[in-house]
C-alpha atoms as a PDB file:
ATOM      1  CA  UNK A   1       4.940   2.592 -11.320  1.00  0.00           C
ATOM      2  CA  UNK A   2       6.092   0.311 -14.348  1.00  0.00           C
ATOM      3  CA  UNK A   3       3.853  -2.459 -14.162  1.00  0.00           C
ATOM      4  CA  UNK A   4       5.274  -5.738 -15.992  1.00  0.00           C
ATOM      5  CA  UNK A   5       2.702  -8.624 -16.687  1.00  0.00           C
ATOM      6  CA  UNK A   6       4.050 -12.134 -16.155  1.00  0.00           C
ATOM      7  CA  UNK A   7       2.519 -15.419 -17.894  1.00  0.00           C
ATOM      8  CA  UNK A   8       2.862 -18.983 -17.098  1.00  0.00           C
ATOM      9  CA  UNK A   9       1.699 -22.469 -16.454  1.00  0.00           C
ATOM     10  CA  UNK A  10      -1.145 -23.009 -13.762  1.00  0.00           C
ATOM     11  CA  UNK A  11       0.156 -26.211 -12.647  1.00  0.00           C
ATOM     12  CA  UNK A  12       3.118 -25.864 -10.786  1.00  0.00           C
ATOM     13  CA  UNK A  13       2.801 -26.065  -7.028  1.00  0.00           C
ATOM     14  CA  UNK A  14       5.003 -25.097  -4.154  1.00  0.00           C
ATOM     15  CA  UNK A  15       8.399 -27.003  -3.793  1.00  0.00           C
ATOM     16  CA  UNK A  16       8.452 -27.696  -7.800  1.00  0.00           C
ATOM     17  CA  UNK A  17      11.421 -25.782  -9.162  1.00  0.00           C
ATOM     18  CA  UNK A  18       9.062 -23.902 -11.680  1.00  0.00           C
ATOM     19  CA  UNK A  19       7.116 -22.297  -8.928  1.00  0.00           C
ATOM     20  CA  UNK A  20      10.287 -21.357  -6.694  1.00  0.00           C
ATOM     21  CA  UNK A  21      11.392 -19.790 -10.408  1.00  0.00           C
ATOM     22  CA  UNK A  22       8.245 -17.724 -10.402  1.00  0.00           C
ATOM     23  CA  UNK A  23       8.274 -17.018  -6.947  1.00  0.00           C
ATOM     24  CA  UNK A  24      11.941 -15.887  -7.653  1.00  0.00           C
ATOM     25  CA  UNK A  25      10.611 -13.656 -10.669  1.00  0.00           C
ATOM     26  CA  UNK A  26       7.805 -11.956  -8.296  1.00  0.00           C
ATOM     27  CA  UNK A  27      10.788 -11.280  -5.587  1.00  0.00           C
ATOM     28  CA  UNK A  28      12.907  -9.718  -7.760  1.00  0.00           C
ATOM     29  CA  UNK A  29      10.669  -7.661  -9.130  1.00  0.00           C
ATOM     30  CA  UNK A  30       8.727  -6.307  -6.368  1.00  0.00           C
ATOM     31  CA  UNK A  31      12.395  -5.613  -4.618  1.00  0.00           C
ATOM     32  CA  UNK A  32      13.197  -3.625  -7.843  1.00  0.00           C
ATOM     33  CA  UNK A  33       9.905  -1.717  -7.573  1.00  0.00           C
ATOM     34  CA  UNK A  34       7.924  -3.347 -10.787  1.00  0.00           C
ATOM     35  CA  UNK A  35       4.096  -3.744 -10.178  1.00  0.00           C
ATOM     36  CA  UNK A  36       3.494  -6.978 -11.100  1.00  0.00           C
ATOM     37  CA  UNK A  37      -0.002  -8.676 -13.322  1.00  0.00           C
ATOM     38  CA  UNK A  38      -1.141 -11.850 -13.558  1.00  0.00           C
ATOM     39  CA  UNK A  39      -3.959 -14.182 -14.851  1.00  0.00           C
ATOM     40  CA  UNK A  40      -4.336 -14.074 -11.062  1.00  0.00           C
ATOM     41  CA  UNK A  41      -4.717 -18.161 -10.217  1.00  0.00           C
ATOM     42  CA  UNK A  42      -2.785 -20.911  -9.505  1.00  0.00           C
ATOM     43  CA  UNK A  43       0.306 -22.047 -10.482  1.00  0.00           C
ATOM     44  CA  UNK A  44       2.762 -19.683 -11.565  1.00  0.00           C
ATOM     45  CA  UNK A  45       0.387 -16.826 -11.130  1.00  0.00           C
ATOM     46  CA  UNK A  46      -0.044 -17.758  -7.794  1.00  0.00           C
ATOM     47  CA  UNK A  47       3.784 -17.561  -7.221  1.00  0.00           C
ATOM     48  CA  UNK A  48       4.728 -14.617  -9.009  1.00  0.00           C
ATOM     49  CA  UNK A  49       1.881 -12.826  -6.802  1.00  0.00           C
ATOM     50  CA  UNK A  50       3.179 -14.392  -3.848  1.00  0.00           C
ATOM     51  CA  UNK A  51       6.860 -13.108  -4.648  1.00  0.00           C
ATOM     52  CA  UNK A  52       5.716  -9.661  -5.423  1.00  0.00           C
ATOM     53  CA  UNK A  53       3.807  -9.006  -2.604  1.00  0.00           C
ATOM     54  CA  UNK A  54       6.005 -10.234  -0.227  1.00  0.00           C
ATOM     55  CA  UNK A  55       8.057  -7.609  -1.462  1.00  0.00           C
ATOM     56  CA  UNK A  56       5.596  -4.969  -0.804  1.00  0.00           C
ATOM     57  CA  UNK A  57       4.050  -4.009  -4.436  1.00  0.00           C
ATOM     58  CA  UNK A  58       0.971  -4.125  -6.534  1.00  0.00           C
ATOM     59  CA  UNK A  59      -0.416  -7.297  -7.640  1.00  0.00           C
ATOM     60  CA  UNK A  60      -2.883  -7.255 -10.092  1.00  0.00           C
ATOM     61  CA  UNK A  61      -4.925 -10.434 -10.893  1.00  0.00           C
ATOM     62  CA  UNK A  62      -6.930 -10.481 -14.370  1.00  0.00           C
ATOM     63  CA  UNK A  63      -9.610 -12.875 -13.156  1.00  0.00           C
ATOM     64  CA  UNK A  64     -12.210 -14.222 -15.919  1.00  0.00           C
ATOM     65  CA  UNK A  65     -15.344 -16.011 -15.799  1.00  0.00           C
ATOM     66  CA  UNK A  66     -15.153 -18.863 -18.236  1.00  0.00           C
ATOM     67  CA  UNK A  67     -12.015 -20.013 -16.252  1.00  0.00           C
ATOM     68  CA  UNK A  68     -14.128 -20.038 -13.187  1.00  0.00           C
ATOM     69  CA  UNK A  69     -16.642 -22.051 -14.786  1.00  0.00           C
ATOM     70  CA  UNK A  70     -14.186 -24.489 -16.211  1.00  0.00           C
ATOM     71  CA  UNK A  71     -12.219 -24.350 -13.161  1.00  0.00           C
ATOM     72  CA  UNK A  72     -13.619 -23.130 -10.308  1.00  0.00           C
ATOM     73  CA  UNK A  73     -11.518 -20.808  -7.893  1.00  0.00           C
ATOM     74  CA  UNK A  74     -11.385 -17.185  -7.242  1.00  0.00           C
ATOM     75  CA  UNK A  75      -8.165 -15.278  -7.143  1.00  0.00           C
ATOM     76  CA  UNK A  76      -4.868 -16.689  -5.677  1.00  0.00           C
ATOM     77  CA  UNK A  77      -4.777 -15.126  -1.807  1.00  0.00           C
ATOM     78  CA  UNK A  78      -1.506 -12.356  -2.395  1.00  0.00           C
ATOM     79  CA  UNK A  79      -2.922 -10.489  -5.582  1.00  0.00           C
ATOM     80  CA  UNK A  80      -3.960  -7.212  -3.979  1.00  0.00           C
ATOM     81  CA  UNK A  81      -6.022  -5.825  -6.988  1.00  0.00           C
ATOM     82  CA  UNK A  82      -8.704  -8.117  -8.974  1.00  0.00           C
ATOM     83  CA  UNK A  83      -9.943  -7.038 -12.313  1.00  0.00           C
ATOM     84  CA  UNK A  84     -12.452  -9.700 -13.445  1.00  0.00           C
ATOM     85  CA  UNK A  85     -13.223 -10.193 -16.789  1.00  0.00           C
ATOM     86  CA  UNK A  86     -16.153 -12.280 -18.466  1.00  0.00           C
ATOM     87  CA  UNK A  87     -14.431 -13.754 -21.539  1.00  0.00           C
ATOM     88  CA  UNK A  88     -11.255 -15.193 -21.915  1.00  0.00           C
ATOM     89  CA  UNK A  89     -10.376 -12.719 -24.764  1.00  0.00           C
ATOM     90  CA  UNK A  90     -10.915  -9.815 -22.688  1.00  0.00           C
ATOM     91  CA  UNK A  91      -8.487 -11.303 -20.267  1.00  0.00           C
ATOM     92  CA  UNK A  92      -5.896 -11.722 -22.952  1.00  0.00           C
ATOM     93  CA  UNK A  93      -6.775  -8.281 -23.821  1.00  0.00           C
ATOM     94  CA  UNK A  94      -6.182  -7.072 -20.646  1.00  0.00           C
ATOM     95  CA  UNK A  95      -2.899  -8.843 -19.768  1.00  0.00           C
ATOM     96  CA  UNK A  96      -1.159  -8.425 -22.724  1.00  0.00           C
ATOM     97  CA  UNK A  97      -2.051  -4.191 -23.475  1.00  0.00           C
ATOM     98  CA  UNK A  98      -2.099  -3.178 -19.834  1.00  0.00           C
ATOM     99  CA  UNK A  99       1.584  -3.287 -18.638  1.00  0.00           C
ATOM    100  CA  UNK A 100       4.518  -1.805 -19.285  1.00  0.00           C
ATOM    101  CA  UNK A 101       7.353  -4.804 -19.981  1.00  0.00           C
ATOM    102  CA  UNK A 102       5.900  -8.360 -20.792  1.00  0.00           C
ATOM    103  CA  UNK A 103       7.731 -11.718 -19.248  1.00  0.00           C
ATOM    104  CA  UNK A 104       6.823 -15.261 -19.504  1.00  0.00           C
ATOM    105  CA  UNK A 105       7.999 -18.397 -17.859  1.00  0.00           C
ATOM    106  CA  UNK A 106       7.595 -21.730 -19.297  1.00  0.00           C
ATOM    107  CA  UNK A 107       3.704 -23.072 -19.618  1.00  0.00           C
ATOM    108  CA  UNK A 108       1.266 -24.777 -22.024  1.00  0.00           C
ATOM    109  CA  UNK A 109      -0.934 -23.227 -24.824  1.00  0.00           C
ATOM    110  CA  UNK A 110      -2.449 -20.639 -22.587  1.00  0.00           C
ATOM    111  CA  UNK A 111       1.033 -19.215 -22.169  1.00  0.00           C
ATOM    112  CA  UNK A 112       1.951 -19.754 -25.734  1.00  0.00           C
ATOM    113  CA  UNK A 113      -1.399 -17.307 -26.722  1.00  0.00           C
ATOM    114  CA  UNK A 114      -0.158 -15.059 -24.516  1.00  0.00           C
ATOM    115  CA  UNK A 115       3.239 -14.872 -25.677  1.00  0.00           C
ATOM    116  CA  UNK A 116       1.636 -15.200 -29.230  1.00  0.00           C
ATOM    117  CA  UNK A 117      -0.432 -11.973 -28.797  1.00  0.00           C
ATOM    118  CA  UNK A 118       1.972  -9.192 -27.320  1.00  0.00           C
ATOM    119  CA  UNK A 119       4.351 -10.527 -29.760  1.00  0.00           C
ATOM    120  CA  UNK A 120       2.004  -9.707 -33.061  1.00  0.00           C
ATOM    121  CA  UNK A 121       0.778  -6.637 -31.006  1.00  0.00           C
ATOM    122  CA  UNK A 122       4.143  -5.512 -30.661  1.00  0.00           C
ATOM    123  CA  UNK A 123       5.046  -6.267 -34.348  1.00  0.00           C
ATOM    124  CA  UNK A 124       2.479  -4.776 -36.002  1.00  0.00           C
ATOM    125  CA  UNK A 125       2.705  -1.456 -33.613  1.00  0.00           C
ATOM    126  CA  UNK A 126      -0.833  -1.688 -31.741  1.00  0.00           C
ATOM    127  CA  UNK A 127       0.732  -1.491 -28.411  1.00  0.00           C
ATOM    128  CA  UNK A 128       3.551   1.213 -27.915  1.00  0.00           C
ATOM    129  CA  UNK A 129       7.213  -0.392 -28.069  1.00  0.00           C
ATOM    130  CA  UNK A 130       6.999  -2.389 -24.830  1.00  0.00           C
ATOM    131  CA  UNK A 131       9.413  -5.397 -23.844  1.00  0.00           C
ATOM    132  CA  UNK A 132       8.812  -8.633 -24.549  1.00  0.00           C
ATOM    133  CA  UNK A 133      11.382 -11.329 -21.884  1.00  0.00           C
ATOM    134  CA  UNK A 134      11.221 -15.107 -22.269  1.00  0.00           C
ATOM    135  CA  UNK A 135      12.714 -17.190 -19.485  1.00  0.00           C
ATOM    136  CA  UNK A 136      13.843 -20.730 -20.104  1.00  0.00           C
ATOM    137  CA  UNK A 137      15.834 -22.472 -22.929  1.00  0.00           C
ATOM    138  CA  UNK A 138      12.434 -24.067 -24.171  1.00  0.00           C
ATOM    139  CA  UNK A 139      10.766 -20.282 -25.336  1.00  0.00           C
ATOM    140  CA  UNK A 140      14.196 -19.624 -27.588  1.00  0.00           C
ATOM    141  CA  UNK A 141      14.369 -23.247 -29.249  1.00  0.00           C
ATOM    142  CA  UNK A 142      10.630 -22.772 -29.440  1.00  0.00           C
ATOM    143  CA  UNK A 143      10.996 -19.023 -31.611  1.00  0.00           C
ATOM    144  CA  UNK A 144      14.633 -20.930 -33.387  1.00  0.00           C
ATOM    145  CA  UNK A 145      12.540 -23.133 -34.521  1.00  0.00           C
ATOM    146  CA  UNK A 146       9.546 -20.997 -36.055  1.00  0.00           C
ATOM    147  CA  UNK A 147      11.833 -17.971 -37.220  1.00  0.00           C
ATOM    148  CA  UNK A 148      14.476 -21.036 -38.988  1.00  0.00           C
ATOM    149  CA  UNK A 149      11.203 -22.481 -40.922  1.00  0.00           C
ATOM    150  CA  UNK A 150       9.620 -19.388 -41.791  1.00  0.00           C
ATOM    151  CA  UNK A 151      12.820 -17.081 -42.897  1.00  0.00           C
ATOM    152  CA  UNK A 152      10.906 -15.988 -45.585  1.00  0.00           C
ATOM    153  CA  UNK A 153       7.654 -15.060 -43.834  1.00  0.00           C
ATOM    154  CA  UNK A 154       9.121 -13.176 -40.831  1.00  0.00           C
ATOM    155  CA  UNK A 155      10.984  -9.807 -41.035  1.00  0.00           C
ATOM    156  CA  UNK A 156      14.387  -9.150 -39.077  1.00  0.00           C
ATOM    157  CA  UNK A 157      12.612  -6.246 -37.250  1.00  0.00           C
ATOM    158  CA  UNK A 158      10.294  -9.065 -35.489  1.00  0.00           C
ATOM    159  CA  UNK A 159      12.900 -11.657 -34.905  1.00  0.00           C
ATOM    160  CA  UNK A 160      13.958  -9.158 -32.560  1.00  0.00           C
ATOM    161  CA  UNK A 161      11.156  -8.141 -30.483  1.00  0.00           C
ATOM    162  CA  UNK A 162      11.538 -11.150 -27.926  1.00  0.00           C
ATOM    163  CA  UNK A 163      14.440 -11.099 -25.583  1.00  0.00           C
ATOM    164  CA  UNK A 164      15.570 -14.541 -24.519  1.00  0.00           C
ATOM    165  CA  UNK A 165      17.030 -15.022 -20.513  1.00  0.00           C
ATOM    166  CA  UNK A 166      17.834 -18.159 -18.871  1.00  0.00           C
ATOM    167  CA  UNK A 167      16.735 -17.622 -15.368  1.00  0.00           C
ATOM    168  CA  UNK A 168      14.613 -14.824 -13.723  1.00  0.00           C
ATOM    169  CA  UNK A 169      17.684 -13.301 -12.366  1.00  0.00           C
ATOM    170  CA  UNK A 170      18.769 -12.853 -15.724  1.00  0.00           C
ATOM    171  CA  UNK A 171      15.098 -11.554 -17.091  1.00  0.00           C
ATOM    172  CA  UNK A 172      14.984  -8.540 -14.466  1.00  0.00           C
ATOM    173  CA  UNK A 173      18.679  -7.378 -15.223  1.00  0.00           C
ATOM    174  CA  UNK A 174      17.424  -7.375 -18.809  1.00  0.00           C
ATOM    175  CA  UNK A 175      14.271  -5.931 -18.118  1.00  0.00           C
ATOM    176  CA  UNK A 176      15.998  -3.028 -15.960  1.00  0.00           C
ATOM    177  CA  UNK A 177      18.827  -2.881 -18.607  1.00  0.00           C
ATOM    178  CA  UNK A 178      16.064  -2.411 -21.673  1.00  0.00           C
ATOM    179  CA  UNK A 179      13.906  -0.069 -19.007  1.00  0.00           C
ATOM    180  CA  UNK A 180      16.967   2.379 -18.956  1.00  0.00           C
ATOM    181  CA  UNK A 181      17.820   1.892 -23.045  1.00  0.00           C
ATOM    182  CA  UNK A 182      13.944   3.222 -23.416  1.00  0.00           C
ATOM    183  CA  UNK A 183      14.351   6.118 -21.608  1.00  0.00           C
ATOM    184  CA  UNK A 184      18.024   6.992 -22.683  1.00  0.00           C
ATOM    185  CA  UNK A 185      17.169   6.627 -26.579  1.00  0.00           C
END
């Protein structure tokens, strides 16, 4: 089963429309068979999960210690699978070399890492060609706004990596669509 890690913000809650986005994102891809992984909290974590298994698939949650410590709370109540971790880097490890497609919803810096790491993993080659979706009109003024000020220092091969989608309907049908591309070419 493709498994398709999802990062985020911790601190939306239920009824905020960022968390009925995630738990939009978990829906539609548990109903279109994806496993899904997440840091495995709160927040959007907590809704993708909650999407996903109400759908009936795999939820894995990457748990780590330090957050504990610094916040403490075990993993949200629909992730299915826990892999705990002790350090924050081998949670970033994990997430970001463990799945098969790679989508992230708007959130702060621990997002940003996130998105920062698959995205040099997947330009310099250390993690097989793998899919890299960002939702929300923030992530592409966010990567206009690097690639535009550092033309010279970034390649046309890795301006291309990350796919931009404006809602999570629109990241699935791109994910699905880039799924079948892989497998066709």
């Amino acid at each position: 089963m493709t498994i398709v890690s999802v990062f985020g913000s911790a601190l939306p809650v239920p009824g905020q429309s960022s968390y009925q986005n995630a738990l939009e994102l978990g829906r539609l891809l548990g109903k279109n068979g994806f496993s899904v992984m997440t840091g495995g909290y709160c927040g959007t974590m907590e809704a993708v999960s909650r999407g996903a298994n109400g759908a009936g698939v795999n939820v894995i949650g990457v748990t780590c210690k330090q957050i504990e410590d610094y916040r403490p709370s075990g993993a949200n109540v629909w992730v299915t699978q826990v892999h705990p971790t002790d350090l924050l880097s081998e949670r970033i490890e994990m997430l970001t070399s463990q799945a098969d497609a790679f989508i992230a919803l708007p959130g702060g810096i621990g997002t940003l890492a996130e998105v920062a790491m698959v995205f040099n993993k997947m330009a310099i080659s250390s993690i097989p060609s793998r899919i890299l979706i960002l939702i929300g009109e923030s992530w592409k003024q966010t990567f206009e706004a690097f690639f535009n000020s550092q033309t010279e220092n970034v390649s046309d091969h890795v301006r291309n990596i990350p796919k931009f989608a404006k809602d999570p309907q629109d990241a699935v049908m791109l994910l699905i669509k880039s799924l079948q591309e892989t497998q066709n070419g």
